[in-house]
C-alpha atoms as a PDB file:
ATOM      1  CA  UNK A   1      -2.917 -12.671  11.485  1.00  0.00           C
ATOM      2  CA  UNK A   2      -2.864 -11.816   7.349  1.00  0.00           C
ATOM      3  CA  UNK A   3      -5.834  -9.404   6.737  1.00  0.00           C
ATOM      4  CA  UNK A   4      -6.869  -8.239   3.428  1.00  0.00           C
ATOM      5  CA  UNK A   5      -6.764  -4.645   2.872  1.00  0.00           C
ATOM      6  CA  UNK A   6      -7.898  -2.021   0.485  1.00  0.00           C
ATOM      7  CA  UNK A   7      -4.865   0.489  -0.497  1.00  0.00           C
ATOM      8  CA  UNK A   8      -5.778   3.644  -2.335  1.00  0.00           C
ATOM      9  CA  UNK A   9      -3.795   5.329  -4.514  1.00  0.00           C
ATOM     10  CA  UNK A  10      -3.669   9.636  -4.669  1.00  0.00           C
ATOM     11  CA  UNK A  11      -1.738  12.402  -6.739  1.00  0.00           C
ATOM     12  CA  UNK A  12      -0.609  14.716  -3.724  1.00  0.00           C
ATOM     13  CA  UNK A  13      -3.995  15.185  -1.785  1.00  0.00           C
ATOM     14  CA  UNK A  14      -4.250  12.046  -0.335  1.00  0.00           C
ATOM     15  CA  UNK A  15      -3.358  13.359   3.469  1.00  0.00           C
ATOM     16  CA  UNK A  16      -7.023  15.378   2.603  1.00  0.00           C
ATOM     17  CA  UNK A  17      -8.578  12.291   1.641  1.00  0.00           C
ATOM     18  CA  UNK A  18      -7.417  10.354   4.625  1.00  0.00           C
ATOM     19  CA  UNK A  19      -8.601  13.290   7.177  1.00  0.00           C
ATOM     20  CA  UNK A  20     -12.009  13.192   5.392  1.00  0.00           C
ATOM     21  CA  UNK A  21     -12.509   9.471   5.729  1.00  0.00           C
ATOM     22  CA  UNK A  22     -11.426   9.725   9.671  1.00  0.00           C
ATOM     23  CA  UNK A  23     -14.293  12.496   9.499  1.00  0.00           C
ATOM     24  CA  UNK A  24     -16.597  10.053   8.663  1.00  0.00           C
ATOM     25  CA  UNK A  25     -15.686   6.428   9.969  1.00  0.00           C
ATOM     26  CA  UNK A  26     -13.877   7.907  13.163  1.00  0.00           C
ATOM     27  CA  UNK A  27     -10.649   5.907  14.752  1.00  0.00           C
ATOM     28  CA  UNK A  28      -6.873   6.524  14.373  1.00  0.00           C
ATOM     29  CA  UNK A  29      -5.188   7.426  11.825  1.00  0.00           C
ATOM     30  CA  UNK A  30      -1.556   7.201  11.451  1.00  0.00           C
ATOM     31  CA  UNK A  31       0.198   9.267   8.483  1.00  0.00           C
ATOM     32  CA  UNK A  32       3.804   8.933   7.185  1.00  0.00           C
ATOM     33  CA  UNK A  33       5.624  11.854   4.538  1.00  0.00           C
ATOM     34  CA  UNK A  34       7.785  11.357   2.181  1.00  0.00           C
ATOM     35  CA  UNK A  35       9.810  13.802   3.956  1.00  0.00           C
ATOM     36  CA  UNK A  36      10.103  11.549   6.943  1.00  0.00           C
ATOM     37  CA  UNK A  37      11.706   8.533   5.334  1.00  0.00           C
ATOM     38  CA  UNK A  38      14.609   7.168   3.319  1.00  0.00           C
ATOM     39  CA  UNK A  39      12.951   8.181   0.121  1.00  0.00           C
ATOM     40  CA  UNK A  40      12.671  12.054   0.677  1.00  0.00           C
ATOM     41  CA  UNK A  41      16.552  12.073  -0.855  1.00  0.00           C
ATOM     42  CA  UNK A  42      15.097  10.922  -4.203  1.00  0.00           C
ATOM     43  CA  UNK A  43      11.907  12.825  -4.220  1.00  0.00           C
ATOM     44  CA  UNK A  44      12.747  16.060  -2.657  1.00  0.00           C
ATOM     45  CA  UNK A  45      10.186  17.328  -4.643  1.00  0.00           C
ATOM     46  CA  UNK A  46       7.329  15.219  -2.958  1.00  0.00           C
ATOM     47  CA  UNK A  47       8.296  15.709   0.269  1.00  0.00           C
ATOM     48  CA  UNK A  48       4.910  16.410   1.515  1.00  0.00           C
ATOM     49  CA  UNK A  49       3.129  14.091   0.198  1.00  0.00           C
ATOM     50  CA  UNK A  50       1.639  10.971   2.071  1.00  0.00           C
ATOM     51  CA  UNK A  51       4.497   7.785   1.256  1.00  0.00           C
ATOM     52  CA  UNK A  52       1.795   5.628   3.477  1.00  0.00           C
ATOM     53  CA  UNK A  53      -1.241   6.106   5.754  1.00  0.00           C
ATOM     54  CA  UNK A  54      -3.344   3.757   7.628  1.00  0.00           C
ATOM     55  CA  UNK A  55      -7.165   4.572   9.376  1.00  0.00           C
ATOM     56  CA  UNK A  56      -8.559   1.497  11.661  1.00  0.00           C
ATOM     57  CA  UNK A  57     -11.713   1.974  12.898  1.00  0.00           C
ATOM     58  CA  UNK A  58     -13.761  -0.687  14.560  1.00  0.00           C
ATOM     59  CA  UNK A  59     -12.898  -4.057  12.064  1.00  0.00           C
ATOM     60  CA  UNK A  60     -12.135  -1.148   9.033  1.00  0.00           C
ATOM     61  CA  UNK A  61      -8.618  -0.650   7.900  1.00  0.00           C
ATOM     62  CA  UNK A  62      -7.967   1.998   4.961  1.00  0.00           C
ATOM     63  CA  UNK A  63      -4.700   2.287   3.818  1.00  0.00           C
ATOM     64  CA  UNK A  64      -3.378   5.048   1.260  1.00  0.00           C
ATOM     65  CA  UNK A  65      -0.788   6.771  -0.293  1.00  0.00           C
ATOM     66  CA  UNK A  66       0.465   9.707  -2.925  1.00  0.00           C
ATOM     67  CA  UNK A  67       2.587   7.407  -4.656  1.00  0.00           C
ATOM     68  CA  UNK A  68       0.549   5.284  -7.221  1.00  0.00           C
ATOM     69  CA  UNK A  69       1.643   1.779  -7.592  1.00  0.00           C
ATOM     70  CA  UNK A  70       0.052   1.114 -10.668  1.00  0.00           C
ATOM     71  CA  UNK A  71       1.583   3.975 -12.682  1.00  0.00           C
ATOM     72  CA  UNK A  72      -0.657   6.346 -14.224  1.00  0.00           C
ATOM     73  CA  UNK A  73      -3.941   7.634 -11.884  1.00  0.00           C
ATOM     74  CA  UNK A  74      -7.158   7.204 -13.023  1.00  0.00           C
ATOM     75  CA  UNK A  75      -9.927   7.725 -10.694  1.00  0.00           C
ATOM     76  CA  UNK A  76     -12.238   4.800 -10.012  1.00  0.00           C
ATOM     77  CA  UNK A  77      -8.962   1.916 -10.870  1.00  0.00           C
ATOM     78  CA  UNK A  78      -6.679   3.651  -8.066  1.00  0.00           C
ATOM     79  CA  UNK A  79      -7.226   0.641  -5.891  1.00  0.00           C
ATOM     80  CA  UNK A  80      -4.775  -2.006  -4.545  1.00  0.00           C
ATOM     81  CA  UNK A  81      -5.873  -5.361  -2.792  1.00  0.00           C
ATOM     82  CA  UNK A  82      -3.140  -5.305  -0.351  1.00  0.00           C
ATOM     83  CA  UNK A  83      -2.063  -8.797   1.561  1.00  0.00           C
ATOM     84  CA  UNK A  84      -0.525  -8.230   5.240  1.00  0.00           C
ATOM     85  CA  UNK A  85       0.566  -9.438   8.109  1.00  0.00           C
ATOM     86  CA  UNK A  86       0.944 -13.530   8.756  1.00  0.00           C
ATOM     87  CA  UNK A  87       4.851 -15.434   8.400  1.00  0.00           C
ATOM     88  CA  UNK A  88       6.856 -14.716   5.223  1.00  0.00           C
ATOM     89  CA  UNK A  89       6.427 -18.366   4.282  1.00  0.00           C
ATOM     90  CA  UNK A  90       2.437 -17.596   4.015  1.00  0.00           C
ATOM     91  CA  UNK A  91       3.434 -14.154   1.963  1.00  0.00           C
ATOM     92  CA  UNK A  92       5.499 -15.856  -0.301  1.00  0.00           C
ATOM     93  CA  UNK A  93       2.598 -18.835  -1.138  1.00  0.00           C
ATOM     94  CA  UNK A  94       0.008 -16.010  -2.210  1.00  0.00           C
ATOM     95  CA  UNK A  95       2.402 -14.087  -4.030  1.00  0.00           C
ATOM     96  CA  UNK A  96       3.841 -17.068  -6.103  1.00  0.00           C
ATOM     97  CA  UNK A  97       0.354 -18.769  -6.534  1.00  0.00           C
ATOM     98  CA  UNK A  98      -1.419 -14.877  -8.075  1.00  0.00           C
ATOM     99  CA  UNK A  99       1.611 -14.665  -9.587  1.00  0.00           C
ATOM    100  CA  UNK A 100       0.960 -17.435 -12.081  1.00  0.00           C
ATOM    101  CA  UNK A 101      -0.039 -16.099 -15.094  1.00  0.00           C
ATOM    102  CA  UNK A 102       0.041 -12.299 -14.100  1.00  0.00           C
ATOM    103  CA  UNK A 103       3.176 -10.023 -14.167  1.00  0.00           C
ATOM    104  CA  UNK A 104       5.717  -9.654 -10.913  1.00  0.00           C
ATOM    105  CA  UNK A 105       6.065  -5.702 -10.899  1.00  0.00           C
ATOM    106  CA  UNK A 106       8.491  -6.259  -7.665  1.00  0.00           C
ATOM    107  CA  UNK A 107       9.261  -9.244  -6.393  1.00  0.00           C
ATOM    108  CA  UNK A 108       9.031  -9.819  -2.529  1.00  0.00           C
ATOM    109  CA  UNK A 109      11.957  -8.779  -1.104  1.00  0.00           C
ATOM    110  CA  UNK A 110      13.170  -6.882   1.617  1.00  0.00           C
ATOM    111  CA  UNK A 111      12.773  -3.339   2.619  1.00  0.00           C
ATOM    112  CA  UNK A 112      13.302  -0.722   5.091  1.00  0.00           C
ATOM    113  CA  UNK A 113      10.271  -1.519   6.541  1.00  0.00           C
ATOM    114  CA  UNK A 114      10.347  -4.954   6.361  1.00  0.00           C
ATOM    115  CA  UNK A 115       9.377  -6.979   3.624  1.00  0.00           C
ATOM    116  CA  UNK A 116       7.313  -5.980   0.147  1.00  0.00           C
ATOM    117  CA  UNK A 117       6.574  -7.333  -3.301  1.00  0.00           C
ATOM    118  CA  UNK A 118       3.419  -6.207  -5.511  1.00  0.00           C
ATOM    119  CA  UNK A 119       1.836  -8.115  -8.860  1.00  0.00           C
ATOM    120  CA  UNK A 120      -0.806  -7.579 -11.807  1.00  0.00           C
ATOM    121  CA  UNK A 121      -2.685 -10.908 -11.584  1.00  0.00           C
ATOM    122  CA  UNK A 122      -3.753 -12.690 -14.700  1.00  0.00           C
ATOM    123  CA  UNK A 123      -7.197 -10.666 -14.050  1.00  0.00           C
ATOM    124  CA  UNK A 124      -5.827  -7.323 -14.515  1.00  0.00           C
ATOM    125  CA  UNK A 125      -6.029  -6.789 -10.456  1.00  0.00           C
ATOM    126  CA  UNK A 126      -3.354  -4.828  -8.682  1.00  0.00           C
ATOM    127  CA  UNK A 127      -1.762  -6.842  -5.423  1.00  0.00           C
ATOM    128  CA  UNK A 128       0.644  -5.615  -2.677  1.00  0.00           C
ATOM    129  CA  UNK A 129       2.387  -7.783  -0.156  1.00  0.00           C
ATOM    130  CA  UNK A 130       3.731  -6.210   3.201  1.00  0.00           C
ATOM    131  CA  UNK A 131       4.983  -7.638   6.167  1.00  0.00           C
ATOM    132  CA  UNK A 132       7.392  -6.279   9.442  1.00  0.00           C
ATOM    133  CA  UNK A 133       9.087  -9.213   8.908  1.00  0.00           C
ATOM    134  CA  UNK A 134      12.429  -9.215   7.108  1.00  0.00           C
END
């Protein structure tokens, strides 16, 4: 099933930010370091901080993370719309049709974790594609 799904964007405190928001909307929250995957050889440096994190709570899904995918931080525009889940085929339709017009900051392609690609549409809006599937 392809949900929509906020992603928020931090500068090393997001693993605080996460644990608040499970203080206040409850459920599970799941938190991966840097330090715990493939990348902590090219950011030793970062190796605490939060590389993804995911709260569900009844229907709500938060992810996060302490490395910005837009570039520079600004509170208030650290926000991703973030497409995943459903087949590749479906994945690749969005990202070609909010594509159009907008700028391909990485295409979709695979990764360790399966498969991810992220865009500026035409709008200005910051969108991430991620699926298991490779």
């Amino acid at each position: 099933m392809t949900q929509l799904t906020p992603y928020l964007s931090f500068d090393g405190n997001c693993a605080e930010a996460m644990e608040f928001y499970k203080s206040c909307l409850g459920g599970e929250l799941e938190i991966n370091k840097v330090g715990d995957s493939p990348m902590k050889d090219k950011m030793p440096d970062k190796k605490d901080w939060v590389m993804h994190s995911m709260l569900k709570s009844d229907g709500i899904v938060l992810m996060a993370s302490d490395l910005m995918m837009g570039g520079e931080l600004h509170n208030g525009d650290n926000i991703t719309l973030t497409i995943n889940g459903g087949s590749l085929e479906q994945l690749k339709d969005f990202f070609d049709k909010l594509a159009v017009g907008g700028k391909v900051r990485q295409p979709l392609q695979p990764a360790f974790f399966g498969t991810y690609g992220d865009l500026v549409d035409k709008f200005g809006v910051l969108w991430a594609f991620q699926s298991d599937e490779k």
